[in-house]
PDB file of N, CA and C in Angstrom:
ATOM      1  N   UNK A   1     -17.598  -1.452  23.130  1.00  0.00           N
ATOM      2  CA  UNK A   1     -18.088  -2.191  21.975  1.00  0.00           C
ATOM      3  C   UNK A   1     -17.224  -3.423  21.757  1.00  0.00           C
ATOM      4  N   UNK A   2     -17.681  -4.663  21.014  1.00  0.00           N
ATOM      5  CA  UNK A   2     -17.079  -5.475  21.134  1.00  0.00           C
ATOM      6  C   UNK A   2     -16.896  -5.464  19.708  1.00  0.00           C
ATOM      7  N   UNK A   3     -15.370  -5.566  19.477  1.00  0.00           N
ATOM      8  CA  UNK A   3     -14.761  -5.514  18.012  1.00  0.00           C
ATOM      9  C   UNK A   3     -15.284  -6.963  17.384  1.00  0.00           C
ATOM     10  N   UNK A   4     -15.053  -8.121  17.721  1.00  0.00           N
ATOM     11  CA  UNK A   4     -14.892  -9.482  16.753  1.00  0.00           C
ATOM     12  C   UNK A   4     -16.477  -9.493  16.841  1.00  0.00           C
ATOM     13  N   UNK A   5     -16.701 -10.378  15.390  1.00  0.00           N
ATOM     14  CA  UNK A   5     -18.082 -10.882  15.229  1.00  0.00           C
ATOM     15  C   UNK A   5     -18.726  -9.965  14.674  1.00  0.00           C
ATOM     16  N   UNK A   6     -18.705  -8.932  14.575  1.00  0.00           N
ATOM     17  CA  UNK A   6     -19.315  -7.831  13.860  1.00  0.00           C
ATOM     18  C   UNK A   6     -19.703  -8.131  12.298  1.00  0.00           C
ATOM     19  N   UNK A   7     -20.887  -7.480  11.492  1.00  0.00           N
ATOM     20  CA  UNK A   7     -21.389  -7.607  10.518  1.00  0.00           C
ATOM     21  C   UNK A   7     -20.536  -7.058   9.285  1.00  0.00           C
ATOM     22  N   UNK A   8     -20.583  -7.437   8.352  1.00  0.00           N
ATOM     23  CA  UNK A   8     -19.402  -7.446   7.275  1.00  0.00           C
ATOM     24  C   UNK A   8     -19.897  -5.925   6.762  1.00  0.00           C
ATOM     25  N   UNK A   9     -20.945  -5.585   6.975  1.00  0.00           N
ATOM     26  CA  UNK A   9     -20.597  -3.825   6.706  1.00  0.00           C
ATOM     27  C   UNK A   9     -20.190  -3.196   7.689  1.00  0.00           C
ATOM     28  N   UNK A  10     -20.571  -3.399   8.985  1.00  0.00           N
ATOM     29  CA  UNK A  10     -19.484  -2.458   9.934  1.00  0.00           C
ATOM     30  C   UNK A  10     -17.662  -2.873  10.157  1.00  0.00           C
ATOM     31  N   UNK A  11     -18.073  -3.902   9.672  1.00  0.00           N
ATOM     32  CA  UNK A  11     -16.535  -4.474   9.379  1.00  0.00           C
ATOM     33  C   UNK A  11     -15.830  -3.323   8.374  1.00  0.00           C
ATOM     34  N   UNK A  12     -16.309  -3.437   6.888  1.00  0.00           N
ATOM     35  CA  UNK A  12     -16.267  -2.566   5.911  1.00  0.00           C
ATOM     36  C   UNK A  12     -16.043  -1.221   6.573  1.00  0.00           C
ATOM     37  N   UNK A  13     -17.018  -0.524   7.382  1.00  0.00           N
ATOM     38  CA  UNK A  13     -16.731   0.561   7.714  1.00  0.00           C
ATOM     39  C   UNK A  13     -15.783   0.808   8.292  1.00  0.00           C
ATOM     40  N   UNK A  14     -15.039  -0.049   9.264  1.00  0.00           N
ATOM     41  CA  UNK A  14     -14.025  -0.208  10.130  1.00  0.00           C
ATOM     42  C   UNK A  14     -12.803   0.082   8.731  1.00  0.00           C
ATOM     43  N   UNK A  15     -12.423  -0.695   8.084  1.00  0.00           N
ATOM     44  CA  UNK A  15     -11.861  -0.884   6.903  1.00  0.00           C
ATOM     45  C   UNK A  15     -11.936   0.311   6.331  1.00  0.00           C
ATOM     46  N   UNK A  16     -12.964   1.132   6.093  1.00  0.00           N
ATOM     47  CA  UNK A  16     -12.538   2.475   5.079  1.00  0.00           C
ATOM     48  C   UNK A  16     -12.402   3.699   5.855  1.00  0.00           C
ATOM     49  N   UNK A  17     -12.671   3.320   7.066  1.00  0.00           N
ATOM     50  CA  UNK A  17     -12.202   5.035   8.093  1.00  0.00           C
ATOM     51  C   UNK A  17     -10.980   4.139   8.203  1.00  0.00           C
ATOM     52  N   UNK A  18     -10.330   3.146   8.084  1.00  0.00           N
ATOM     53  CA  UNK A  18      -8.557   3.128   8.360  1.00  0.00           C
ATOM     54  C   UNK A  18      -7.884   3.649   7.378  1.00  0.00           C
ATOM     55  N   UNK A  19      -8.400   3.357   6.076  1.00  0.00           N
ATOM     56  CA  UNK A  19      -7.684   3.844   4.724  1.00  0.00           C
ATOM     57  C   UNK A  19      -7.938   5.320   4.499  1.00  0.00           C
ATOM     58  N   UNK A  20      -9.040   5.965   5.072  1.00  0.00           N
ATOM     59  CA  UNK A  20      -9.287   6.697   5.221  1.00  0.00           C
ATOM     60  C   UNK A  20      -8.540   8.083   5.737  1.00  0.00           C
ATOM     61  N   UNK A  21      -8.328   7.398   7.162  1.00  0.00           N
ATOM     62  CA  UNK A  21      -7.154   7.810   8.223  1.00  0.00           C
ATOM     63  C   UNK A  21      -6.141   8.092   8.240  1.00  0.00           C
ATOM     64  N   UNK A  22      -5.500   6.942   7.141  1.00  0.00           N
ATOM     65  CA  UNK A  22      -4.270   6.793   6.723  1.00  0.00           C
ATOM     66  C   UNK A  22      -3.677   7.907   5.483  1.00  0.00           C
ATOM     67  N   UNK A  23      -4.898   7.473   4.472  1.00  0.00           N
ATOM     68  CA  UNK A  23      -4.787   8.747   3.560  1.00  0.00           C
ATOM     69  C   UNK A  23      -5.045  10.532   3.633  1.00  0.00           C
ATOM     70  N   UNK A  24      -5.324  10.554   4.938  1.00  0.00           N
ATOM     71  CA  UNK A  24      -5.569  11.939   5.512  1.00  0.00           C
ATOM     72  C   UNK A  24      -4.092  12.274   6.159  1.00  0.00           C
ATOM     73  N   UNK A  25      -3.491  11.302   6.604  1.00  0.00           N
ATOM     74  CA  UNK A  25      -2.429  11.966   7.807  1.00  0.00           C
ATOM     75  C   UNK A  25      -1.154  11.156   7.144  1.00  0.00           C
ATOM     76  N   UNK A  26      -1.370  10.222   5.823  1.00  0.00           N
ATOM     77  CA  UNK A  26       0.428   9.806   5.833  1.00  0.00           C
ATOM     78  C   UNK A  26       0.777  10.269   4.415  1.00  0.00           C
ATOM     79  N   UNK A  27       1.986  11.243   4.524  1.00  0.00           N
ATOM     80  CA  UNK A  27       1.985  11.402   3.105  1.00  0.00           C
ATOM     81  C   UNK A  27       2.689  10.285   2.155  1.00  0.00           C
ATOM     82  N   UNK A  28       3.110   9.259   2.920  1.00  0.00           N
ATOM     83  CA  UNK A  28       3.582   8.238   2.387  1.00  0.00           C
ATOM     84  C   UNK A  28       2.509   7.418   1.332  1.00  0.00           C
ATOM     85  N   UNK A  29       1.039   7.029   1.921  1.00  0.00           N
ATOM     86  CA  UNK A  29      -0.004   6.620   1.243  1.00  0.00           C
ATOM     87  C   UNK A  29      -0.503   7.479   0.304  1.00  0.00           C
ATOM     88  N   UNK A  30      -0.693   8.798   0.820  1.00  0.00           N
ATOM     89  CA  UNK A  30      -0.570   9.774  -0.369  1.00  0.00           C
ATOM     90  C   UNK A  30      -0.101   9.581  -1.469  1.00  0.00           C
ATOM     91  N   UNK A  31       1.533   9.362  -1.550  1.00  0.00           N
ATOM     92  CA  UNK A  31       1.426   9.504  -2.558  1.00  0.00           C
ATOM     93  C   UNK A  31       2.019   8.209  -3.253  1.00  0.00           C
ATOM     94  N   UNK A  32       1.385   6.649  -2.800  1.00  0.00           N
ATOM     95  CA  UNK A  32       1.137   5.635  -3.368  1.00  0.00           C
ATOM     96  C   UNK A  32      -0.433   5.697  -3.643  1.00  0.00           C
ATOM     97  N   UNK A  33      -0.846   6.239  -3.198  1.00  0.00           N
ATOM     98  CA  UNK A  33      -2.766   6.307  -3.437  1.00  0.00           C
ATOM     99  C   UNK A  33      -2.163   6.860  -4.853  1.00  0.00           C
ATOM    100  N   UNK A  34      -1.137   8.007  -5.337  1.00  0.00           N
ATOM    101  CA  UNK A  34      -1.048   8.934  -6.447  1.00  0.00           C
ATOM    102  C   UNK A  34      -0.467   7.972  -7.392  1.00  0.00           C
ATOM    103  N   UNK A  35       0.424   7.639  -7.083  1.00  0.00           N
ATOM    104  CA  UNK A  35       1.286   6.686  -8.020  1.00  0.00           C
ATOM    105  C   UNK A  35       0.398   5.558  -8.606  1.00  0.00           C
ATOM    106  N   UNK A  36      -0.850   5.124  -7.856  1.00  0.00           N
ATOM    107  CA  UNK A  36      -1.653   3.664  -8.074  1.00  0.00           C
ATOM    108  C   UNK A  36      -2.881   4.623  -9.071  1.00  0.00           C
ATOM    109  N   UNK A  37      -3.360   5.915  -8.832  1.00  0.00           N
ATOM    110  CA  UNK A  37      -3.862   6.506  -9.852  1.00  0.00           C
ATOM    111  C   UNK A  37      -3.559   6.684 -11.501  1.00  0.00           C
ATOM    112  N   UNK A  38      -2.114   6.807 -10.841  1.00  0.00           N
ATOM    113  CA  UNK A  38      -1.343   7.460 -12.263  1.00  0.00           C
ATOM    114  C   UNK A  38      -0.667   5.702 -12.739  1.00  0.00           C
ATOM    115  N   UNK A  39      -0.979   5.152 -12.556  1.00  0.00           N
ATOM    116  CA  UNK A  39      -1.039   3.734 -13.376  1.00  0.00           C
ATOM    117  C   UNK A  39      -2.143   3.607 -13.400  1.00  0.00           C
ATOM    118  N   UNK A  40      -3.208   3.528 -13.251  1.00  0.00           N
ATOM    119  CA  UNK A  40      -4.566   3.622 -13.672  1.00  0.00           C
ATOM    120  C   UNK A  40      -5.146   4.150 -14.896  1.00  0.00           C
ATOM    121  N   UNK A  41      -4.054   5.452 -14.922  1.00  0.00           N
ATOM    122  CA  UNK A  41      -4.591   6.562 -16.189  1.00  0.00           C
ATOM    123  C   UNK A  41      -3.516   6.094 -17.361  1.00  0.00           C
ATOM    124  N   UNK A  42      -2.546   5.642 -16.642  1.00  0.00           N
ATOM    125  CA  UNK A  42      -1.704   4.961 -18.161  1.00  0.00           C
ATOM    126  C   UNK A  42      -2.141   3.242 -18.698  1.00  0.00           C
ATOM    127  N   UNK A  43      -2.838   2.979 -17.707  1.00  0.00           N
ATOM    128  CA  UNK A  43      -3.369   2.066 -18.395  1.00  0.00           C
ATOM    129  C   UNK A  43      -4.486   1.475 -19.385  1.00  0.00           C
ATOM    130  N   UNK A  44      -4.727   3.169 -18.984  1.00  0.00           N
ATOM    131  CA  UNK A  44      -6.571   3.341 -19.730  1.00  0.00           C
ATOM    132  C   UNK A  44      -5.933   4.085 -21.127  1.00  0.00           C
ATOM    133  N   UNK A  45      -4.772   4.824 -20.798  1.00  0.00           N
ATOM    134  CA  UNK A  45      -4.635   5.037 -22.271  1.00  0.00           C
ATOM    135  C   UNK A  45      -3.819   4.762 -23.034  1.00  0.00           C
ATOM    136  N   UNK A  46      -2.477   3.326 -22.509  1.00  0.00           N
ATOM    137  CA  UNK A  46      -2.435   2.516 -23.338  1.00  0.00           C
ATOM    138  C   UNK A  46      -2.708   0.970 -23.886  1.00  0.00           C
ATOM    139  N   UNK A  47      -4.085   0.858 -22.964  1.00  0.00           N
ATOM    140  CA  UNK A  47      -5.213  -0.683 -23.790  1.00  0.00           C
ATOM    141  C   UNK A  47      -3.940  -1.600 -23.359  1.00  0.00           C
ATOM    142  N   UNK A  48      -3.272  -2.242 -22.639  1.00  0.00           N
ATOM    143  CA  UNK A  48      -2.376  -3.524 -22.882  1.00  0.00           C
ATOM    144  C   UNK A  48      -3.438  -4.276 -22.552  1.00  0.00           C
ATOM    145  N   UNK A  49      -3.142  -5.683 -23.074  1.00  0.00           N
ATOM    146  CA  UNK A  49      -4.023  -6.675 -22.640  1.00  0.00           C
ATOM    147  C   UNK A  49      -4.278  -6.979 -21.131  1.00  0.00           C
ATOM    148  N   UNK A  50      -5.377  -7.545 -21.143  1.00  0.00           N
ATOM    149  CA  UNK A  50      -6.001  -7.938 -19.276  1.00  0.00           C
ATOM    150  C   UNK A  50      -4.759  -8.402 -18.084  1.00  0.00           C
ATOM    151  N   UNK A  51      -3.732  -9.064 -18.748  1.00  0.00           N
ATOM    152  CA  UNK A  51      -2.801  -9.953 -17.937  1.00  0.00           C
ATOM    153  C   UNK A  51      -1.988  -8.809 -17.455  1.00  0.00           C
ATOM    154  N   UNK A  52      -1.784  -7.224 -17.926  1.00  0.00           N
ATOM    155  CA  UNK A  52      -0.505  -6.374 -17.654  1.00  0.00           C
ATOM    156  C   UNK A  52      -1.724  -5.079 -16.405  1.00  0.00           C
ATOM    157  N   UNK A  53      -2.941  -5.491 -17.132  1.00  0.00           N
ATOM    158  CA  UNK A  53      -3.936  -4.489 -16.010  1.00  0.00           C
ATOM    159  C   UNK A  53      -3.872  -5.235 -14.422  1.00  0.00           C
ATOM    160  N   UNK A  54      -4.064  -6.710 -14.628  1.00  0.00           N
ATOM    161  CA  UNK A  54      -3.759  -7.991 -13.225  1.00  0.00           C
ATOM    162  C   UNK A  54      -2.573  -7.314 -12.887  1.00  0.00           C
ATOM    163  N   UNK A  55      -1.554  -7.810 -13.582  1.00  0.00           N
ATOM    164  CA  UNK A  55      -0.155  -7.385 -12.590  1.00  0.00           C
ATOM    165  C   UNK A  55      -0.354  -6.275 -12.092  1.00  0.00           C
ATOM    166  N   UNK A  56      -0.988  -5.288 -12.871  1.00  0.00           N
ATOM    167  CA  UNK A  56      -0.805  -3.523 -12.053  1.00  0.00           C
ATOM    168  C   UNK A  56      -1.293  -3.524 -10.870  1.00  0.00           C
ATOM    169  N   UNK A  57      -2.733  -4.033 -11.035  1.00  0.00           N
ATOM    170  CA  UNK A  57      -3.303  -3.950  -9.809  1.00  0.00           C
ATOM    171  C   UNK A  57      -2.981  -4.716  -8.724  1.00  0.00           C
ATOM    172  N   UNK A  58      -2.604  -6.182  -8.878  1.00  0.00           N
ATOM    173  CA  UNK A  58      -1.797  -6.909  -8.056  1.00  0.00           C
ATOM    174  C   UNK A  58      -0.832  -5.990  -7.383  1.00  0.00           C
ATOM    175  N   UNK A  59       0.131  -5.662  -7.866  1.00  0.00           N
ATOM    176  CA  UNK A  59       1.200  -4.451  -7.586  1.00  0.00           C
ATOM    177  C   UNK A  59       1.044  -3.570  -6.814  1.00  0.00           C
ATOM    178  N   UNK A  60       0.273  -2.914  -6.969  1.00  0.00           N
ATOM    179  CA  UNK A  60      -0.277  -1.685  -6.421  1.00  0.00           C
ATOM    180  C   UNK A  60      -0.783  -1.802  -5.401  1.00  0.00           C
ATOM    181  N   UNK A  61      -2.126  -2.929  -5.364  1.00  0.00           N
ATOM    182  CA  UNK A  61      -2.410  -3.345  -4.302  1.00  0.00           C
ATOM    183  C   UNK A  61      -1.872  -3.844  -2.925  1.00  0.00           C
ATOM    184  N   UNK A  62      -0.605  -4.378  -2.993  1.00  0.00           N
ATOM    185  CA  UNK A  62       0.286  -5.041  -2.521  1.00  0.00           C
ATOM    186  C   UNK A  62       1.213  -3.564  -1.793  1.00  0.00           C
ATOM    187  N   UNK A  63       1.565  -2.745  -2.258  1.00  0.00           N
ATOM    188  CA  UNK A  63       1.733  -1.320  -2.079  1.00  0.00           C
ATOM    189  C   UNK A  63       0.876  -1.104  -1.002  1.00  0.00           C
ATOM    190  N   UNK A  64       0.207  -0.378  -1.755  1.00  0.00           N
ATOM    191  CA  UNK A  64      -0.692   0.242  -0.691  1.00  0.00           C
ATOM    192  C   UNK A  64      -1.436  -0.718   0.630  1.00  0.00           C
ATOM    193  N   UNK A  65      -1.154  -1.615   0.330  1.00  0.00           N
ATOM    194  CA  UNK A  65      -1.622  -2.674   1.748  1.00  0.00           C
ATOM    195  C   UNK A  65      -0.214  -2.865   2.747  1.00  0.00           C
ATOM    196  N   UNK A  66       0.761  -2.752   2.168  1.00  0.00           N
ATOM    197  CA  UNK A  66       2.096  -2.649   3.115  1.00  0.00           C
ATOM    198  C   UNK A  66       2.080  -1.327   3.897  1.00  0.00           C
ATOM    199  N   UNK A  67       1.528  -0.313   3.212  1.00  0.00           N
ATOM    200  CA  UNK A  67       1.535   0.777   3.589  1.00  0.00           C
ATOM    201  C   UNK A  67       0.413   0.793   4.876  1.00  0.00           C
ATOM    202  N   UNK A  68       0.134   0.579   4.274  1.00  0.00           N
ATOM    203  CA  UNK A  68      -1.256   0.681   5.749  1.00  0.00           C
ATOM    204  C   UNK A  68      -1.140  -0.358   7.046  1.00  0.00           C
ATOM    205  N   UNK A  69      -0.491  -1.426   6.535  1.00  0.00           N
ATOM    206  CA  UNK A  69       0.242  -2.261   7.819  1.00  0.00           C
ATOM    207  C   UNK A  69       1.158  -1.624   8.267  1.00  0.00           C
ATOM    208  N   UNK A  70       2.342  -0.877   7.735  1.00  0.00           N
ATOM    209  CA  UNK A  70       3.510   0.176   8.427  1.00  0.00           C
ATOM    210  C   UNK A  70       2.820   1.071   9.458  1.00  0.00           C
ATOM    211  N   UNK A  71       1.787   1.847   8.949  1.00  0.00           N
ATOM    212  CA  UNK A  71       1.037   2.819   9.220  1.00  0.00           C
ATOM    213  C   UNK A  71       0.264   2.579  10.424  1.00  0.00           C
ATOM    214  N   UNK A  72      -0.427   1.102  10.313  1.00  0.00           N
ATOM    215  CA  UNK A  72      -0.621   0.657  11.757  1.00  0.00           C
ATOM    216  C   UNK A  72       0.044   0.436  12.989  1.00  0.00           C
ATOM    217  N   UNK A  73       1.497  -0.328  12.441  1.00  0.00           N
ATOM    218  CA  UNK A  73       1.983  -0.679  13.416  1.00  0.00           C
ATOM    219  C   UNK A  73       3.107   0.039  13.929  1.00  0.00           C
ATOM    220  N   UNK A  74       3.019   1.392  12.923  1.00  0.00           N
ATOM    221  CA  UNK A  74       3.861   2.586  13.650  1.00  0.00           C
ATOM    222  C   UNK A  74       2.939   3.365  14.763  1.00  0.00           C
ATOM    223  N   UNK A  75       1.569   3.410  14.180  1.00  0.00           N
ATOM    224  CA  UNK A  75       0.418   4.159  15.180  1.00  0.00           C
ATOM    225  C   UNK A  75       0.504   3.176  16.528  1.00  0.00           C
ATOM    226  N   UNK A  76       0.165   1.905  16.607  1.00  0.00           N
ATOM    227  CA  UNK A  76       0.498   1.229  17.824  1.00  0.00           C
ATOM    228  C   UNK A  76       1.873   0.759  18.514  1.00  0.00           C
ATOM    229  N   UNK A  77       2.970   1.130  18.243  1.00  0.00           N
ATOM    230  CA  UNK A  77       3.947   1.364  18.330  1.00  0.00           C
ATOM    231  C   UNK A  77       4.328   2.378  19.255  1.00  0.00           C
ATOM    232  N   UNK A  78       3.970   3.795  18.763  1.00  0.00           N
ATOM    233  CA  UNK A  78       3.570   5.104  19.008  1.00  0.00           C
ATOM    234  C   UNK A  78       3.054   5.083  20.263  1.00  0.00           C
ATOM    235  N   UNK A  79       1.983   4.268  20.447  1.00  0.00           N
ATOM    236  CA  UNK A  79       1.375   4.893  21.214  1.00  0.00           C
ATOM    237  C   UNK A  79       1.244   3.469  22.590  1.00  0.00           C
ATOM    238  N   UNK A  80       1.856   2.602  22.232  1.00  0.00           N
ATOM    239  CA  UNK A  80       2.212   1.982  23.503  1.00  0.00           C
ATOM    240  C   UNK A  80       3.708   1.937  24.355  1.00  0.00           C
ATOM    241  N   UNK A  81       4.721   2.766  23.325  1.00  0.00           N
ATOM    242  CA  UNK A  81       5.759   3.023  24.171  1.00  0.00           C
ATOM    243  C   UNK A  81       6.380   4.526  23.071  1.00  0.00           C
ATOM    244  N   UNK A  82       5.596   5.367  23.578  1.00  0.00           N
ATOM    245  CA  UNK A  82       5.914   6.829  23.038  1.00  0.00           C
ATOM    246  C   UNK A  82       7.542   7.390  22.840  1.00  0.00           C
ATOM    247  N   UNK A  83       8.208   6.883  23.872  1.00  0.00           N
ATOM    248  CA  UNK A  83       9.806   7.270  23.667  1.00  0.00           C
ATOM    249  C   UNK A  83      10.489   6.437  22.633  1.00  0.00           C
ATOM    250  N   UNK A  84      11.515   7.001  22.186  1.00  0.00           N
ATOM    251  CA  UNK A  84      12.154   5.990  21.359  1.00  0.00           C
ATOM    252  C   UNK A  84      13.068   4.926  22.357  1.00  0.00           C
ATOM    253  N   UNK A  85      13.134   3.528  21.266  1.00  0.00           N
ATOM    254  CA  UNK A  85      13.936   2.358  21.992  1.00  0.00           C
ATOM    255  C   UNK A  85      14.261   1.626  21.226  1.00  0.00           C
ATOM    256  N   UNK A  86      15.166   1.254  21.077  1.00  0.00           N
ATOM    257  CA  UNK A  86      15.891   0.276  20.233  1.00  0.00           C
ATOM    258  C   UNK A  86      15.098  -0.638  19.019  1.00  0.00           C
ATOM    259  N   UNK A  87      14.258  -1.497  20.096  1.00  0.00           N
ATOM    260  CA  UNK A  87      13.495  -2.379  19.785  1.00  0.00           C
ATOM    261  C   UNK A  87      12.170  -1.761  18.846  1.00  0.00           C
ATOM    262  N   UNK A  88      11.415  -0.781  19.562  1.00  0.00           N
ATOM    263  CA  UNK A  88      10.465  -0.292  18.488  1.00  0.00           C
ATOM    264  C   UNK A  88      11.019   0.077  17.466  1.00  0.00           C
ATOM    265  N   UNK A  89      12.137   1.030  16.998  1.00  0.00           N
ATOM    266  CA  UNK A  89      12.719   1.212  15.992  1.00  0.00           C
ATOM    267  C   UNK A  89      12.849   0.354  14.991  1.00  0.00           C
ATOM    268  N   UNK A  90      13.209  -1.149  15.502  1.00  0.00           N
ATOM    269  CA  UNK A  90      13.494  -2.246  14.837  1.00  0.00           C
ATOM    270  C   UNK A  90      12.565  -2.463  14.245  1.00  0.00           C
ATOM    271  N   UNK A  91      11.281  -2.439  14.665  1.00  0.00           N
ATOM    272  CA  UNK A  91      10.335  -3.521  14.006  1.00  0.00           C
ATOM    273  C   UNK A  91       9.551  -1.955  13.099  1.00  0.00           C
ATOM    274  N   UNK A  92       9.837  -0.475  13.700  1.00  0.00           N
ATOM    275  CA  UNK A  92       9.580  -0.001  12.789  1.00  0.00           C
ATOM    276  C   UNK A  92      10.445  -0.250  11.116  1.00  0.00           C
ATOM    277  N   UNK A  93      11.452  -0.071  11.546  1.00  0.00           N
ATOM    278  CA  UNK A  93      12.106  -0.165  10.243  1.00  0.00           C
ATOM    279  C   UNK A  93      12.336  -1.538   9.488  1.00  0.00           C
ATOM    280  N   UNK A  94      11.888  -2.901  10.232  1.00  0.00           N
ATOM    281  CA  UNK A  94      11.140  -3.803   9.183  1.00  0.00           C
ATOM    282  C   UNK A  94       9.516  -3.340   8.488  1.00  0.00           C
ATOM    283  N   UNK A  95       9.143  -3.488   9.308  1.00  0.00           N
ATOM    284  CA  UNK A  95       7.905  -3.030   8.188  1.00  0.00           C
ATOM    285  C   UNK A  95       7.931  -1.890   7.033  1.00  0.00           C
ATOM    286  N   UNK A  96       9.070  -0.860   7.069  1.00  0.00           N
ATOM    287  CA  UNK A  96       9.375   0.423   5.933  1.00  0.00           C
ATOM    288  C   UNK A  96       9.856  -0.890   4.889  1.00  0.00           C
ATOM    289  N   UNK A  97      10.787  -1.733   5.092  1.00  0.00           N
ATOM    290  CA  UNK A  97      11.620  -2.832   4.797  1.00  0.00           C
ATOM    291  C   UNK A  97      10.183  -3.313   4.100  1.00  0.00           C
ATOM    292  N   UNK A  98       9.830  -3.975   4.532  1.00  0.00           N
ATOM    293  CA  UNK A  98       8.249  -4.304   4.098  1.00  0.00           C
ATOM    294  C   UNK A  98       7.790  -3.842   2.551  1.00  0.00           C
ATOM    295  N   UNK A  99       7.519  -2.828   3.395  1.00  0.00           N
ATOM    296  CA  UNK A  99       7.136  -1.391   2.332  1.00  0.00           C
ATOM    297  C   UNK A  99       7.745  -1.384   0.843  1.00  0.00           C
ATOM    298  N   UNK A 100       9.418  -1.004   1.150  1.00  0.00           N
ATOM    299  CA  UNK A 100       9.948  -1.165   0.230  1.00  0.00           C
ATOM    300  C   UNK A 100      10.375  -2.565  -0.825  1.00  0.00           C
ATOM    301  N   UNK A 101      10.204  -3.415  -0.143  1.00  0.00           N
ATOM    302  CA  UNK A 101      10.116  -4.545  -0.788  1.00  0.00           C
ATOM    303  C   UNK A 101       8.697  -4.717  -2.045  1.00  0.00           C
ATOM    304  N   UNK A 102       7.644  -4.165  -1.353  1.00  0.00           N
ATOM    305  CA  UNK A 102       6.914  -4.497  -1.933  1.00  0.00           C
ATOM    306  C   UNK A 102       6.540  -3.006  -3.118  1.00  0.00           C
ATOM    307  N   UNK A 103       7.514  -1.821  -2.990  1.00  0.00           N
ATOM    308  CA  UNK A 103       7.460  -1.738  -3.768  1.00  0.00           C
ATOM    309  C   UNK A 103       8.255  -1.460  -5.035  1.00  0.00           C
ATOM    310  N   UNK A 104       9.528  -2.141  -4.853  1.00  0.00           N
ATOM    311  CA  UNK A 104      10.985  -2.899  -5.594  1.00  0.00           C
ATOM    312  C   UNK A 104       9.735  -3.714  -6.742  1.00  0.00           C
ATOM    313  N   UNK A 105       9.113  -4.640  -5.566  1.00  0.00           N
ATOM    314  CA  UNK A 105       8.329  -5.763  -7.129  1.00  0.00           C
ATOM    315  C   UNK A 105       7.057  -4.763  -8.209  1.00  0.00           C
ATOM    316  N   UNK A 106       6.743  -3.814  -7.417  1.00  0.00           N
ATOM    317  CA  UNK A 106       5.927  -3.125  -8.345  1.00  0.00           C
ATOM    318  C   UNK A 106       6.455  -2.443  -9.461  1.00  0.00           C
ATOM    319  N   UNK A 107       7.656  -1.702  -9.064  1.00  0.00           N
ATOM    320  CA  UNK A 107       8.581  -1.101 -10.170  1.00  0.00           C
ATOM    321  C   UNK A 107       9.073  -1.873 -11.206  1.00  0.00           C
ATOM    322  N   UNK A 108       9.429  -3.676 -10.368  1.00  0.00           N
ATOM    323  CA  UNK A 108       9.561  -4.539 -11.840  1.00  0.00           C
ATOM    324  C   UNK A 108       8.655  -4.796 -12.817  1.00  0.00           C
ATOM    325  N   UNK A 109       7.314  -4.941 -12.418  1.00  0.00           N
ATOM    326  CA  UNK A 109       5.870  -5.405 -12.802  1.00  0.00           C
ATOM    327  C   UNK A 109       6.187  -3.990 -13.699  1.00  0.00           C
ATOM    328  N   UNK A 110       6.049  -2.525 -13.304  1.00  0.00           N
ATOM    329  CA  UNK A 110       6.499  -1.553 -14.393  1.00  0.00           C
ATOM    330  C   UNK A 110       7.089  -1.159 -15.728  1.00  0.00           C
ATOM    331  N   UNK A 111       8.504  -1.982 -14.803  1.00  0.00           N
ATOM    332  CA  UNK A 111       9.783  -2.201 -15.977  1.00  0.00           C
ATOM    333  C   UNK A 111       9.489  -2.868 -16.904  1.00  0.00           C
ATOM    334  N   UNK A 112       8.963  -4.438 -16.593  1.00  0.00           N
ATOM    335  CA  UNK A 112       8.447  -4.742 -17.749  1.00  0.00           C
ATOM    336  C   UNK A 112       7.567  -5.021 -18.566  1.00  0.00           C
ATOM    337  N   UNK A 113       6.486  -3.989 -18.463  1.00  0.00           N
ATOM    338  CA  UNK A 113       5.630  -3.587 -18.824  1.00  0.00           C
ATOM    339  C   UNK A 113       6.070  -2.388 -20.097  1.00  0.00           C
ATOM    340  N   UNK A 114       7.496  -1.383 -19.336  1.00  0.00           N
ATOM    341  CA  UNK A 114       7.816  -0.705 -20.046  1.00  0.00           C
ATOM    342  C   UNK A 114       8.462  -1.050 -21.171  1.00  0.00           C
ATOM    343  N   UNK A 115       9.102  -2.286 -21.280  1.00  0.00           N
ATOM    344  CA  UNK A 115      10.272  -3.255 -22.053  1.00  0.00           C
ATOM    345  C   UNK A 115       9.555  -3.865 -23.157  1.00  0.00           C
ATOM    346  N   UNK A 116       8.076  -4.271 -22.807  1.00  0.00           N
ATOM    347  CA  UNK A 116       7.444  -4.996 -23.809  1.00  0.00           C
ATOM    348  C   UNK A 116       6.834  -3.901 -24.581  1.00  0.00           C
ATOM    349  N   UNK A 117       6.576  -2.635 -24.243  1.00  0.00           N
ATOM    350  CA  UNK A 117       6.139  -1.844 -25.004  1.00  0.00           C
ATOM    351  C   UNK A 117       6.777  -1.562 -26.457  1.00  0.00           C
ATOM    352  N   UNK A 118       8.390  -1.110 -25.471  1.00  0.00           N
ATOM    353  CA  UNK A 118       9.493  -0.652 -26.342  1.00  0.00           C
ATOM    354  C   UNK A 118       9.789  -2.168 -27.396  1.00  0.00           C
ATOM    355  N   UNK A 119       9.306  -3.555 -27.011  1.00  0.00           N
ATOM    356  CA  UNK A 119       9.537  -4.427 -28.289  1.00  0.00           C
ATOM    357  C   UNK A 119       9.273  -3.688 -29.836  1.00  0.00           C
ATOM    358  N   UNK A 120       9.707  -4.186 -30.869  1.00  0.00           N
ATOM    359  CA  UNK A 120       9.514  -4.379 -32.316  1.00  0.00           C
ATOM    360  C   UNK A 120       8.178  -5.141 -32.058  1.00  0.00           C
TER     361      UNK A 120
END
């Protein structure tokens, strides 16, 4: 089959058996899929204005899309040089780097979210 050029729903489909995939076999997405829920449910039940629901989801989103780039490029990683080596290691542990970066800024987007609450 020829991958490029394809129609924006089999595209789509391509797209949700990866997230799919990912959320079946990494418990890492697991449990940012959980964490992006459970800001979901605190946001529904404490109403902040539209601009603190943007950041969440910005946030989150940003999360869980690092995650699934790690997730890729540990699966092809994996599976074009199966032994460990220096070098794959490396670029595995930038992309965790990745990961965690992106989600350092979500925890701030959190923090102060939590800070403006606690205002007078």
């Amino acid at each position: 089959m020829v991958w490029k050029n394809q129609s924006f729903g089999l595209r789509l489909r391509f797209a949700l058996h990866g997230i799919g995939h990912a959320l079946r076999t990494e418990h890492s997405v697991q449990f940012q899929a959980g964490a992006f829920v459970a800001a979901l449910v605190a946001l529904a039940l404490l109403r902040p204005r539209p601009v603190w629901w943007a950041l969440t989801l910005l946030a989150s989103a940003l999360v869980v899309a690092a995650e699934l780039l790690n997730t890729a490029l540990e699966e092809l990683a994996d599976h074009l040089n199966p032994q460990e080596h220096p070098r794959i290691r490396l670029v595995k542990d930038c992309a965790a780097g990745a990961v965690l970066v992106a989600v350092l800024g979500a925890l701030g987007v959190a923090l102060a979210f939590a800070a403006q609450l606690l205002r007078p």
